[in-house]
C-alpha atoms as a PDB file:
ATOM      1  CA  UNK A   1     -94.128  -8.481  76.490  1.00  0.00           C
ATOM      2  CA  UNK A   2     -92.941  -8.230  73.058  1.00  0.00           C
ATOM      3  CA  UNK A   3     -91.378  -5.003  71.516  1.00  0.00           C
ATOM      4  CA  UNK A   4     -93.239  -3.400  68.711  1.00  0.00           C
ATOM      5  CA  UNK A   5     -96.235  -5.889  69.522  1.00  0.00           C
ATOM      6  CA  UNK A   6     -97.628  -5.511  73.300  1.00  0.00           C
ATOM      7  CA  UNK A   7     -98.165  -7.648  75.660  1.00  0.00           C
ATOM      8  CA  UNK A   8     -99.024 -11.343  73.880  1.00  0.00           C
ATOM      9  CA  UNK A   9    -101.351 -13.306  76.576  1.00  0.00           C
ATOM     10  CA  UNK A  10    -100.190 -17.056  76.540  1.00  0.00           C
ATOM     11  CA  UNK A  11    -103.504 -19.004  76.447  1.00  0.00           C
ATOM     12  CA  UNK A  12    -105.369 -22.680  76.615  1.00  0.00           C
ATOM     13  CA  UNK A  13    -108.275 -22.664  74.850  1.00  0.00           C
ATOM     14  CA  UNK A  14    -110.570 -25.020  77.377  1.00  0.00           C
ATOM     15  CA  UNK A  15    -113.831 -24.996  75.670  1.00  0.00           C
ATOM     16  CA  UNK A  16    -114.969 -24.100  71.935  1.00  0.00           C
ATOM     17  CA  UNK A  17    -112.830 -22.495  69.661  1.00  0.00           C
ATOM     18  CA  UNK A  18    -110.808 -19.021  69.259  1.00  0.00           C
ATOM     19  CA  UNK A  19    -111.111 -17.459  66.016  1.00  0.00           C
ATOM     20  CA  UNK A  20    -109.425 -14.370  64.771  1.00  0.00           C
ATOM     21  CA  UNK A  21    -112.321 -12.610  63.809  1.00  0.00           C
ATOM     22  CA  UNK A  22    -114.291 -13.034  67.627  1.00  0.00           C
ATOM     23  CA  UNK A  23    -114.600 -10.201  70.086  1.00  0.00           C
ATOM     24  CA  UNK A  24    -112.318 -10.788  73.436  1.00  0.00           C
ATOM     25  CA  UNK A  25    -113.386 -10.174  77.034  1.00  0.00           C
ATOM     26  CA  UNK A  26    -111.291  -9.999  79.612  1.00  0.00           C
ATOM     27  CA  UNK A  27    -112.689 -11.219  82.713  1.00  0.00           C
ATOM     28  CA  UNK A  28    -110.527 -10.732  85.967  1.00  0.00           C
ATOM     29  CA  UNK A  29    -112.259 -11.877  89.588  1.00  0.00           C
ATOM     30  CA  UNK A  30    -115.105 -12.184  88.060  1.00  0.00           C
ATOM     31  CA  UNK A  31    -115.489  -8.327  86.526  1.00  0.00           C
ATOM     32  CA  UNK A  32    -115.389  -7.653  82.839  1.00  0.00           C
ATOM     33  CA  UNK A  33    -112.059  -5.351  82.330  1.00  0.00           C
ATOM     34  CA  UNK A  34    -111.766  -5.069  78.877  1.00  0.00           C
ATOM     35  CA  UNK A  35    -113.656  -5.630  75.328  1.00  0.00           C
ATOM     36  CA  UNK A  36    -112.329  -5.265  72.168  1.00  0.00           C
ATOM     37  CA  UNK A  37    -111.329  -7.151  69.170  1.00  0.00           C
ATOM     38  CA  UNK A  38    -108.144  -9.886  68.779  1.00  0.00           C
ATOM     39  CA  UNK A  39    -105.456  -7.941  66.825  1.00  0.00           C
ATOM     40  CA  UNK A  40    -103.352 -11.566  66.429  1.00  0.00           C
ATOM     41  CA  UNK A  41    -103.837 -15.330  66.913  1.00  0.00           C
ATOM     42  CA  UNK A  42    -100.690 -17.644  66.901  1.00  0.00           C
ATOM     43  CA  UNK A  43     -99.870 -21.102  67.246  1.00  0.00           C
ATOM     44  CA  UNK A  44     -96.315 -21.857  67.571  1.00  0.00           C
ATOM     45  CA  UNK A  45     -95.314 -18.697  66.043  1.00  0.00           C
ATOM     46  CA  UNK A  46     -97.583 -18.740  63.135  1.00  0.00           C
ATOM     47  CA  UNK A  47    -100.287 -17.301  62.434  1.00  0.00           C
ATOM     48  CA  UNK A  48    -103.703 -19.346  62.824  1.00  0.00           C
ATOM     49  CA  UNK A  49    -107.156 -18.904  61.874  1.00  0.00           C
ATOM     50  CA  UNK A  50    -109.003 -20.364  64.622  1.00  0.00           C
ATOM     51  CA  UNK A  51    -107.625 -22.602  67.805  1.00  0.00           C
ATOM     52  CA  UNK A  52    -109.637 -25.592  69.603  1.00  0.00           C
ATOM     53  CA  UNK A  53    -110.891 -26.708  72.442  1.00  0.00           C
ATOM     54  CA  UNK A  54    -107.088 -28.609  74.120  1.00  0.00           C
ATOM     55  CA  UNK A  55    -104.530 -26.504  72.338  1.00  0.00           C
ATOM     56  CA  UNK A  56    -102.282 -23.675  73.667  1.00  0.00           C
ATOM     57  CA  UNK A  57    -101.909 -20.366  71.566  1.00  0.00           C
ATOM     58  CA  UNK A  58    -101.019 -17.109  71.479  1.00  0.00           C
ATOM     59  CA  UNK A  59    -103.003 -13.866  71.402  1.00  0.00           C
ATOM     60  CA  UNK A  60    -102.985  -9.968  71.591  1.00  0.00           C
ATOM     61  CA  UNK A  61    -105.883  -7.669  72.372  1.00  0.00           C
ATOM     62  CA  UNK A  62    -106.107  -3.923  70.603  1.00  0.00           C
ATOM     63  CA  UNK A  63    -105.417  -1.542  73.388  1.00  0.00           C
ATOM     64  CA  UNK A  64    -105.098  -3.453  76.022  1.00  0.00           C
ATOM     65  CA  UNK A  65    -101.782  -4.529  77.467  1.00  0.00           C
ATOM     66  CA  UNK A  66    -102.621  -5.504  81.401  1.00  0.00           C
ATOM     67  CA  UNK A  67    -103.252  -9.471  81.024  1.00  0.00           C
ATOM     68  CA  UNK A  68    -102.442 -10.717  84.340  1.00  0.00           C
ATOM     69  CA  UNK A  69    -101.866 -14.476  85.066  1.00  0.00           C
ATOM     70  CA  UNK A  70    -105.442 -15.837  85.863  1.00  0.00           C
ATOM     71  CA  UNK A  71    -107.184 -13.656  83.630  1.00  0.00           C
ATOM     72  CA  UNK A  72    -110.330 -15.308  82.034  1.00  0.00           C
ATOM     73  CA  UNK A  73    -110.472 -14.576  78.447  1.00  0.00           C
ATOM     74  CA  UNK A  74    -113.344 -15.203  76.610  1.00  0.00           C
ATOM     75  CA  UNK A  75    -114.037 -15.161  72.677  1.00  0.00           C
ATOM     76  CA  UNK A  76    -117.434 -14.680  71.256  1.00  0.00           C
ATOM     77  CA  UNK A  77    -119.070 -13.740  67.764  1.00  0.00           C
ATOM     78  CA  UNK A  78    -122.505 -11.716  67.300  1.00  0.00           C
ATOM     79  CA  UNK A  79    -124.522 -12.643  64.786  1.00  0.00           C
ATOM     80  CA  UNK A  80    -127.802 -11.205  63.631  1.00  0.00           C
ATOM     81  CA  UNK A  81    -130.650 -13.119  63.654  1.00  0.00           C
ATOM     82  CA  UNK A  82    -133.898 -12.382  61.631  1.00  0.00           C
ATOM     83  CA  UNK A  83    -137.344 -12.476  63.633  1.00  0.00           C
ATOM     84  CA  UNK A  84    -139.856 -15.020  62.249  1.00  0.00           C
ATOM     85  CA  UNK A  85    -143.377 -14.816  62.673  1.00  0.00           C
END
């Protein structure tokens, strides 16, 4: 925990990549808790775009302050995709 910030979830990314822009879930024994957008991403206290796949960073979720150790957080982007006929 971190005044003035939250609660700052130390992470390792173990498969894709973490942007700033993605969506978060929170997934804790195996139930979604949370969903909402990434309010910071740091590596070694600076900021970063984007993380990959073997690297440790930083991150804080808007309104939401209960990461627990074990928590599963996942990133993901939606994109809109036109229908072709």
């Amino acid at each position: 925990k971190i005044s003035n910030v939250g609660t700052v979830a130390g992470s390792y990314v173990l498969d894709g990549k973490v942007g700033r822009n993605n969506e978060i879930r929170v997934v804790r024994d195996g139930i979604v808790i949370a969903e909402d957008k990434m309010s910071s991403l740091k590596r070694f206290k600076d900021d970063a775009k984007e993380v990959v796949a073997g690297q440790d960073c930083g991150l804080n979720i808007n309104n939401f302050n209960d990461i627990q150790v074990g928590d599963i957080i996942e990133a993901y982007e939606e994109t809109e995709v036109k229908k072709t006929l």
